[in-house]
Structure formats: structure tokens, C-alpha cells
Protein backbone atom coordinates (compact mmCIF):
# COMPACT_ATOMS: atom_id res chain seq x y z
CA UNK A 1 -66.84 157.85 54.08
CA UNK A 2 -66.43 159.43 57.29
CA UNK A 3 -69.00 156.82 59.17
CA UNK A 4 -67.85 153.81 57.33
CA UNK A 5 -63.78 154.50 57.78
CA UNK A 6 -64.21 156.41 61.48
CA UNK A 7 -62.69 159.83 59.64
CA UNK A 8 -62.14 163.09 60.95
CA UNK A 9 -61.99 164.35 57.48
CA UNK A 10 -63.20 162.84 54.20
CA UNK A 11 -59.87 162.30 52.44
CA UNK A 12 -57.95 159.27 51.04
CA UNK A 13 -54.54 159.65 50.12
CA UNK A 14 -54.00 158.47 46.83
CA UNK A 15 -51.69 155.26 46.40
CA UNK A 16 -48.86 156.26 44.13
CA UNK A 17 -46.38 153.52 43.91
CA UNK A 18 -42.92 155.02 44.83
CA UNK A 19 -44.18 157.82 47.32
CA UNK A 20 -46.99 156.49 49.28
CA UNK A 21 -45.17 154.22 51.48
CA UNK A 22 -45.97 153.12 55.03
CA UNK A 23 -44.79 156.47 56.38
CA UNK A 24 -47.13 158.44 54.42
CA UNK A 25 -50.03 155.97 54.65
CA UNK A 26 -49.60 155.97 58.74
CA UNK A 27 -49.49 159.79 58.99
CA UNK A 28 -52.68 160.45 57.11
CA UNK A 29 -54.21 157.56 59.14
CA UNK A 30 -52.85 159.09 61.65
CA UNK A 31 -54.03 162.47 61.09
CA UNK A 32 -58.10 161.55 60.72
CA UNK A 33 -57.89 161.03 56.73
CA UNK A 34 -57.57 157.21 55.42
CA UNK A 35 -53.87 156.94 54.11
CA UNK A 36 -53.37 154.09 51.16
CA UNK A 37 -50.18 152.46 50.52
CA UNK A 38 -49.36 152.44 46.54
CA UNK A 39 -47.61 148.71 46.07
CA UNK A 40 -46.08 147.67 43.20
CA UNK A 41 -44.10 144.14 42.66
CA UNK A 42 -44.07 140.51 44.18
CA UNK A 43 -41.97 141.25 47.69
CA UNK A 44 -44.30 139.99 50.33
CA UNK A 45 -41.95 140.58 53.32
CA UNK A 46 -41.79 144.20 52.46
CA UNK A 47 -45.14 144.84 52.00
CA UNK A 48 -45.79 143.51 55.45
CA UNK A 49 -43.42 145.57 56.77
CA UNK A 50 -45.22 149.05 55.08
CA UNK A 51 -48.47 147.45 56.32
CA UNK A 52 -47.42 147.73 59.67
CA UNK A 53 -46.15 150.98 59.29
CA UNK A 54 -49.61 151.91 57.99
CA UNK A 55 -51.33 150.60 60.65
CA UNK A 56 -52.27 152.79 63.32
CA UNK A 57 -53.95 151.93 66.92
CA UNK A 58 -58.03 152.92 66.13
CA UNK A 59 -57.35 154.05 62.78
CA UNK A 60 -58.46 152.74 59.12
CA UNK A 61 -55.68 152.50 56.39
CA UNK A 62 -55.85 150.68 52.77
CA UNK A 63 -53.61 150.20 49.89
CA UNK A 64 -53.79 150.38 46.10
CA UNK A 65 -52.97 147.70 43.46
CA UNK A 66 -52.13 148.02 40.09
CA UNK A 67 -54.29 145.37 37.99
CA UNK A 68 -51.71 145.16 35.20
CA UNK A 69 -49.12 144.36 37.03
CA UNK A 70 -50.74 141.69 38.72
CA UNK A 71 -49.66 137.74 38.01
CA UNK A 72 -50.88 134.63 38.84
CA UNK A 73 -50.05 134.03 42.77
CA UNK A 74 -50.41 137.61 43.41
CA UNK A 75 -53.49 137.30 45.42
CA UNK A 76 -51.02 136.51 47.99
CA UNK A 77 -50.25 140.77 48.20
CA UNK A 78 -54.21 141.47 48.30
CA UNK A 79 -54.73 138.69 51.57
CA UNK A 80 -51.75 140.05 53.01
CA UNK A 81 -52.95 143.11 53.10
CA UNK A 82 -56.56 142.19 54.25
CA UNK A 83 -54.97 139.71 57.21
CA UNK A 84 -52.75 143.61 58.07
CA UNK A 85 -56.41 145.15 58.33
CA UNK A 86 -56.79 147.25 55.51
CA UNK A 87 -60.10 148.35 55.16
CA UNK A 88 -59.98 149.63 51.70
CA UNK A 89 -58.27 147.87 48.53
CA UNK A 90 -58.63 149.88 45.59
CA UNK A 91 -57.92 148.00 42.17
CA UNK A 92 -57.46 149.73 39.04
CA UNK A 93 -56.37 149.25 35.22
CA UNK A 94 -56.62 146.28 33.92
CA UNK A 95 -58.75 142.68 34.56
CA UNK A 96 -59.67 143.77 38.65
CA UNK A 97 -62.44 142.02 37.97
CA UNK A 98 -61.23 138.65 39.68
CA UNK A 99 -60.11 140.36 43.02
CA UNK A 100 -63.39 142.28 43.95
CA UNK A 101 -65.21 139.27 45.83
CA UNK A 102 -61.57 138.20 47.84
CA UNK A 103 -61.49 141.75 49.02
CA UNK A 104 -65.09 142.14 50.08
CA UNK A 105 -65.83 138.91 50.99
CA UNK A 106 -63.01 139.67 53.77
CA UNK A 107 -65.04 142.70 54.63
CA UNK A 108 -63.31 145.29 53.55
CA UNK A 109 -64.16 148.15 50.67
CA UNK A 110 -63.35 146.89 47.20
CA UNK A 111 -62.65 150.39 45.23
CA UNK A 112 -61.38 151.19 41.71
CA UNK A 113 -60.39 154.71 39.25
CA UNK A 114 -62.36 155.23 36.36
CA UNK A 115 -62.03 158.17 33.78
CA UNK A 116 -65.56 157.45 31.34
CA UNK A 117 -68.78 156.48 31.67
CA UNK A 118 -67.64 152.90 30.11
CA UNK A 119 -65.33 152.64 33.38
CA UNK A 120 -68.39 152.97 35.56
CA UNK A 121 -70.15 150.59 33.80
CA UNK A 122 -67.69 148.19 33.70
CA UNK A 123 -66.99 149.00 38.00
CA UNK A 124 -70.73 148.38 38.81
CA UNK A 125 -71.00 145.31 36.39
CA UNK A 126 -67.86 143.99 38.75
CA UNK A 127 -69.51 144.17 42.20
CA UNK A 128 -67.03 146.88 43.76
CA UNK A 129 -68.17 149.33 46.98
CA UNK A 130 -66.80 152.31 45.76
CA UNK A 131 -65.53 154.79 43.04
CA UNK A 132 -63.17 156.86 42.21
CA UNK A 133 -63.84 159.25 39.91
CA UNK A 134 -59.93 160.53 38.09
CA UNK A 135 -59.99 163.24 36.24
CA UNK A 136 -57.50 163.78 33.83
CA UNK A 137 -55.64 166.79 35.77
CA UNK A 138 -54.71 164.31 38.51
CA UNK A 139 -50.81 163.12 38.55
CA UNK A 140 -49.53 159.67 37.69
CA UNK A 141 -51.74 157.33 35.44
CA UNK A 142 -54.83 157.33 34.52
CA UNK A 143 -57.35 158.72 31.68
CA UNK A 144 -57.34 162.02 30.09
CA UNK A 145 -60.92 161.38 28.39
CA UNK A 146 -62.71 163.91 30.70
CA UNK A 147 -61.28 166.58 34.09
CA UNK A 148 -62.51 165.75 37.23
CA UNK A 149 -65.73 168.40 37.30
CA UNK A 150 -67.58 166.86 33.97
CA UNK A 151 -66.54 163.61 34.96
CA UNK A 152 -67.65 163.16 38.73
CA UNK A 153 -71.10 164.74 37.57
CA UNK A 154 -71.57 162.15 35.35
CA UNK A 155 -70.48 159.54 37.93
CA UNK A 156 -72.56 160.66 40.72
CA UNK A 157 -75.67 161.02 38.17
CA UNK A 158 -75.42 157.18 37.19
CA UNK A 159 -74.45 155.35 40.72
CA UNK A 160 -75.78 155.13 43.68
CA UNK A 161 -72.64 153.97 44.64
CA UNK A 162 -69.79 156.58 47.10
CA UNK A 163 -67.98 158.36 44.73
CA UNK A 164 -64.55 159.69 45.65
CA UNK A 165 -63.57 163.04 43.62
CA UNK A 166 -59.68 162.53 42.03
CA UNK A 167 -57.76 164.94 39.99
CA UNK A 168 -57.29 168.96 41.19
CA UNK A 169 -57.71 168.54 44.36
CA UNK A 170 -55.16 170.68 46.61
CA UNK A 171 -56.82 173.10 49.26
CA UNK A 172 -59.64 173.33 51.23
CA UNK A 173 -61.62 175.37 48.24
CA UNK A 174 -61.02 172.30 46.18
CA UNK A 175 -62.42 169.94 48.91
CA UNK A 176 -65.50 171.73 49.49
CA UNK A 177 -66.06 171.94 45.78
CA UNK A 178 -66.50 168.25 45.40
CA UNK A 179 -68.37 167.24 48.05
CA UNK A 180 -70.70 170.10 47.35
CA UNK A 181 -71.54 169.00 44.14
CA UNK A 182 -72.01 165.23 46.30
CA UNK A 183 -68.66 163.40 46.18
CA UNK A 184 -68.21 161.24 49.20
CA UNK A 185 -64.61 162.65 49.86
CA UNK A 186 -61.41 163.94 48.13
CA UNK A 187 -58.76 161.13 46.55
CA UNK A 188 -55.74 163.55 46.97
CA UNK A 189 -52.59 162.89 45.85
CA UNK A 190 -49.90 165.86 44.58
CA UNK A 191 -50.55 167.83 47.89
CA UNK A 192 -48.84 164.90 49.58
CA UNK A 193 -45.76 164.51 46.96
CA UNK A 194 -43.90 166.91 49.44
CA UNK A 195 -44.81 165.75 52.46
CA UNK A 196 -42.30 165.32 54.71
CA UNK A 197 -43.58 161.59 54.92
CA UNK A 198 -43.67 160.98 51.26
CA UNK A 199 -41.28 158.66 49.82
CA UNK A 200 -40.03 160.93 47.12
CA UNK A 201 -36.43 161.86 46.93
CA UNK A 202 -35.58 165.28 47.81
CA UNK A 203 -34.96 166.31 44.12
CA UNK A 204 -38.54 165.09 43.20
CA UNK A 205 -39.65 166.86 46.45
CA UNK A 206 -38.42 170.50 45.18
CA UNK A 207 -39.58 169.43 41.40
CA UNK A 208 -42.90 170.06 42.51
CA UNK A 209 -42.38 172.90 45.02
CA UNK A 210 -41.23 174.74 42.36
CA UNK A 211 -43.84 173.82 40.29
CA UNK A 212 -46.34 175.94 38.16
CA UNK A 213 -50.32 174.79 37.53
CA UNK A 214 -49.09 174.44 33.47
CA UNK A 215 -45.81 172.57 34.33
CA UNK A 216 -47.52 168.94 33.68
CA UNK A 217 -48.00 167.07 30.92
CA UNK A 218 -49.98 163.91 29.80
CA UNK A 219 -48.08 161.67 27.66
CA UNK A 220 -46.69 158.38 26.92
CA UNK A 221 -43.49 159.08 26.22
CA UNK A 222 -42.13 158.45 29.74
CA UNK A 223 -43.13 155.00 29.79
CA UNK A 224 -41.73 154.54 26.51
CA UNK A 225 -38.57 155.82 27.48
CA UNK A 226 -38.31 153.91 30.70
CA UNK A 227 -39.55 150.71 28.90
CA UNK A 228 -42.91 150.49 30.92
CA UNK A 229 -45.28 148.15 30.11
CA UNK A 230 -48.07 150.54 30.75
CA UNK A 231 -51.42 149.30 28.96
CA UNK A 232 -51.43 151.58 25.89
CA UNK A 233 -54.75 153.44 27.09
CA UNK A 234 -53.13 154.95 29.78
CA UNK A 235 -50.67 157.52 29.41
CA UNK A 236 -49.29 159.52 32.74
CA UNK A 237 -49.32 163.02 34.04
CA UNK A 238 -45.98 164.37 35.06
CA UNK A 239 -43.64 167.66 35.10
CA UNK A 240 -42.56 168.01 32.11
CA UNK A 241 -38.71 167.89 31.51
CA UNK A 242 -36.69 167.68 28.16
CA UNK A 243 -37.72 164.87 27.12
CA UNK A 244 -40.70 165.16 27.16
CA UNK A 245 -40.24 167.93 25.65
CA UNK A 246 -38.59 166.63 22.62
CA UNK A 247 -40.67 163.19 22.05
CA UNK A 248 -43.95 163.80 23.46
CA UNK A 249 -46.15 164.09 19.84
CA UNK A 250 -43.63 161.98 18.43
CA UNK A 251 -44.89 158.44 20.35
CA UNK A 252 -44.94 156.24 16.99
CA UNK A 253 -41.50 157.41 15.80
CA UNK A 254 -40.46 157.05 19.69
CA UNK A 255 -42.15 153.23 19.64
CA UNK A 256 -40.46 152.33 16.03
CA UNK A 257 -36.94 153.49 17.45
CA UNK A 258 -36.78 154.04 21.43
CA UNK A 259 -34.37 156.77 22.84
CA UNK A 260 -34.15 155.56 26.45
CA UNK A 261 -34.48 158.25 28.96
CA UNK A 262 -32.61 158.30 32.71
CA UNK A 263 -33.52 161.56 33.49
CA UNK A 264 -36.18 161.89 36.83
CA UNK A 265 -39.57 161.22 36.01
CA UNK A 266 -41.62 163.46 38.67
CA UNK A 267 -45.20 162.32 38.38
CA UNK A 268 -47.43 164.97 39.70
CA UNK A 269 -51.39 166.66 39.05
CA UNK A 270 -51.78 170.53 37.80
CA UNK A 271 -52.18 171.20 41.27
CA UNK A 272 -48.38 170.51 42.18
CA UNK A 273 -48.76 174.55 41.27
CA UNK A 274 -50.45 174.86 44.38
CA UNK A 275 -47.83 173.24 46.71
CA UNK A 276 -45.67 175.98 47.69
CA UNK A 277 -43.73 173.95 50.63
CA UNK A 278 -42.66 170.87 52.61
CA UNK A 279 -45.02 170.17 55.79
CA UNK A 280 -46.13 167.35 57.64
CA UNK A 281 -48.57 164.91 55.96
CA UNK A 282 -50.94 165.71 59.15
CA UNK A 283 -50.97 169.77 58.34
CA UNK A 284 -51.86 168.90 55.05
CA UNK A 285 -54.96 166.80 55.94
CA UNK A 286 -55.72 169.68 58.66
CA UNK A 287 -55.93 172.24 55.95
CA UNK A 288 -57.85 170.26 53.90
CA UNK A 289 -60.34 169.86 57.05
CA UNK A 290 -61.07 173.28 56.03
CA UNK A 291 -63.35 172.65 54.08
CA UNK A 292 -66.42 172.03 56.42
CA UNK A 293 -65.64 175.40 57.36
CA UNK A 294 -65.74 177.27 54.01
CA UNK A 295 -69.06 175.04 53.41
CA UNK A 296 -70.89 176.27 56.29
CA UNK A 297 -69.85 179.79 55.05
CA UNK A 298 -71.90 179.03 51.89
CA UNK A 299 -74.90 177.54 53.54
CA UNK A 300 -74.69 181.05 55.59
CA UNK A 301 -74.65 182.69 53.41
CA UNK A 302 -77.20 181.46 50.88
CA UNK A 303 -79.77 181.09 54.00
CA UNK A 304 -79.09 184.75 55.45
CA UNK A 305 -77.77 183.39 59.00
């Protein structure tokens, strides 16, 4: 990671569609980590405008698509963003397989999430560079098969291929833990929601501050209640509120009679209980750089100097 992206410290920002805008992208760039937009939706213009946000002098940056939402002309988005320099275009549920060879054959990494062993499978079968292992403590959408521990063991047992750790990931201690057991680098995304760079609304922001490591949940029912098309496999980890509270067990009866929710969704991992406060996107990646140091602790100490 830190060879082929020129990084100071071996963490991607997680694209999440809604907070990981240019500004937040840039800054982790910025910082020595690899920031990825999260895009979402046919406006061109705009994304151009985030990818030059992103992109800063000497520094890699990527983005993240969201297969499902992808139509027919879209490939537009994906050159766009390879003609902006992104160096990394991660990919991810749904039919990604038709994208891979565009975004490598322009020389940059091709990258998507998977939550089982069939996801691997299915990942290497497609050609892509890299992987990123989710766990299902990570925020936003995904699997909730297997957590992040079980699952990047498997992972980094069966490829050959760089394996990203995503899903509890917060601190330093959670850093080193990863790459000890041989993950490539951390895919990080609550410990940015509150970034002062993040495109969450204030609200959101303090949501998560205020946040304890039990306050998620992993449901369906917000995507029902918003009307989300959201492939049926993947449900989504987010604070819980009230209604979640009052439909989430009930999905068929919520699917055979929809109650339509407006109140904030805050998508966020268990570790939103970690983030205590609003900082800088760049503080965040220098605490995470901590890790080499609590590493070479270990090694110290397991060698006697």
C-alpha cells in the first residue's frame, strides 16, 4: 500500500456517499493516507469538481462506486475519474464485474468490499488488484455474515492478493491489530464521520460524538423507510433512532405496508463509540500513524530489546 500509493501511513478513507466529499478525500490525501471520494448519481460536472478538490500536488486519491446504482452510460463517472488521476477505484455490490478491466487497463487499482468467502471468490474470478475485507461492525452497507477479525483471516489465508482490513477500525490499537495479523492497511471510515472535513451536517456530526460502541444497528428498515433500492442482501449499519427501534424485526410487515421515515439516518460503525470529538481529518490520520509505533513496542518486547 504504502509503496504502490506513495503513503505516509497505510490508510484509505472509506468512500461513504454523502460524507466523503472532495474536502475529506483532499485532507487525507493530504495528510499521507489515500482519501476516496464516495459518489453516488449521474452529475458529471460535480463530480469533476470533488475530483479536483481531491486532488492534491504529489499525492494519490481514489473514489468509490456503488455497482447497483450504476446504469448504462455510467462508465462516463469511472473515466472521469481515471482522466482526474485517481489511482484507486473501488467497486462494490452488485455486477462490478464489467468495470474492472476500464479501471486497470487505465492503470490504476481496481478494488472491491467483500463480507464471505463467496465474495472473494467471486473478486479474484473478476480480475481486481485489491480487497477489502468489511466486516460487519463497519458503518453504512455492507454484509453482516462475519466481523472483520474472522473475516480478514480468512481473506488473507485464500489470496495472495493486498487485503485492506474494514469494519472496527478507530485508533492506533486497531491499526496495528490488522496489519499485524497481515492486512495491507486500514479502510477507515466512522473515525472520519466528524471530521471537520466530512460532509456530514452538524446534527449527524454530534450523533456520533455522542455515540456509544452498542448505539448501532444492522438493519433494513432504513432503506425501507426511505424507499432505497438497496439490493436485498445488504442491509446497513447505523445509530439507531426510533424507528428503528420500532420496525427493525418487523421488515416483512414493514415491506407489505411501508411507514415512511424522515427522521436523520446517521450511518456509522461500533466504533463511532470511540470518537469522542471533532478534529481535523489530518490529526485523525496522524493518530492512526501510531500504530508503527505501538508495533515496534511489540516486536520489543517479544525480542527482549
Amino acid at each position: 500500500m504504502t509503496e504502490r500509493f506513495d503513503l505516509q501511513v497505510p490508510v484509505v478513507s472509506a468512500p461513504m456517499a454523502g460524507v466523503s466529499a472532495g474536502a475529506l478525500a483532499g485532507a487525507v490525501s493530504a495528510a499521507g493516507g489515500l482519501g476516496l471520494i464516495g459518489w453516488v448519481g449521474p452529475d458529471i460536472d460535480q463530480l469533476k469538481r470533488e475530483l479536483a478538490t481531491a486532488a492534491q500536488p504529489g499525492r494519490a486519491f481514489g473514489i468509490g462506486f456503488l455497482a447497483w446504482t450504476m446504469r448504462p452510460g455510467d462508465e462516463q463517472l469511472i473515466d472521469a475519474a481515471l482522466e482526474a488521476g485517481a489511482s484507486m477505484v473501488c467497486i462494490s455490490y452488485g455486477d462490478y464485474e464489467p468495470y474492472v478491466e476500464r479501471i486497470t487497463a487505465a492503470g490504476a487499482v481496481a478494488a472491491t468490499q467483500v463480507g464471505t468467502r463467496d465474495d472473494l471468490r467471486r473478486a479474484t474470478d473478476a480480475g481486481v488488484g485489491l480487497i477489502v475485507a468489511r466486516g460487519g461492525e463497519g458503518g453504512g452497507h455492507g454484509r453482516d455474515s462475519v466481523a472483520t477479525l474472522p473475516l480478514l483471516q480468512a481473506v488473507l489465508e485464500a489470496t495472495d492478493l493486498p487485503v485492506l482490513a474494514a469494519g472496527g477500525i478507530a485508533t492506533a490499537r486497531g491499526l496495528a491489530a490488522v496489519l499485524a495479523a497481515g492486512a495491507a492497511g486500514g479502510w477507515v471510515g466512522s473515525a472520519f464521520l466528524a471530521t471537520h472535513e466530512s460532509a456530514y451536517k452538524d446534527g449527524h456530526k454530534d450523533a456520533v460524538l455522542a455515540a456509544e460502541l452498542d448505539s448501532s444497528v444492522y438493519t433494513t428498515v432504513f432503506d425501507i423507510g426511505r424507499g432505497s433500492p438497496w439490493p436485498s442482501e445488504f442491509g446497513g449499519r447505523a445509530l439507531r433512532n426510533s424507528y428503528s427501534d420500532t420496525w427493525h424485526g418487523r421488515e416483512q410487515e414493514l415491506l407489505a405496508d411501508p411507514v415512511r421515515t424522515d427522521e436523520p439516518i446517521v450511518w456509522a460503525g461500533q466504533v463511532a463509540g470511540l470518537v469522542t470529538q471533532k478534529k481535523a481529518a489530518a490529526q485523525v490520520v496522524e493518530e492512526l500513524a501510531g500504530a508503527e509505533r505501538l508495533l515496534a513496542e511489540v516486536c520489543s518486547r517479544t525480542t527482549g530489546g
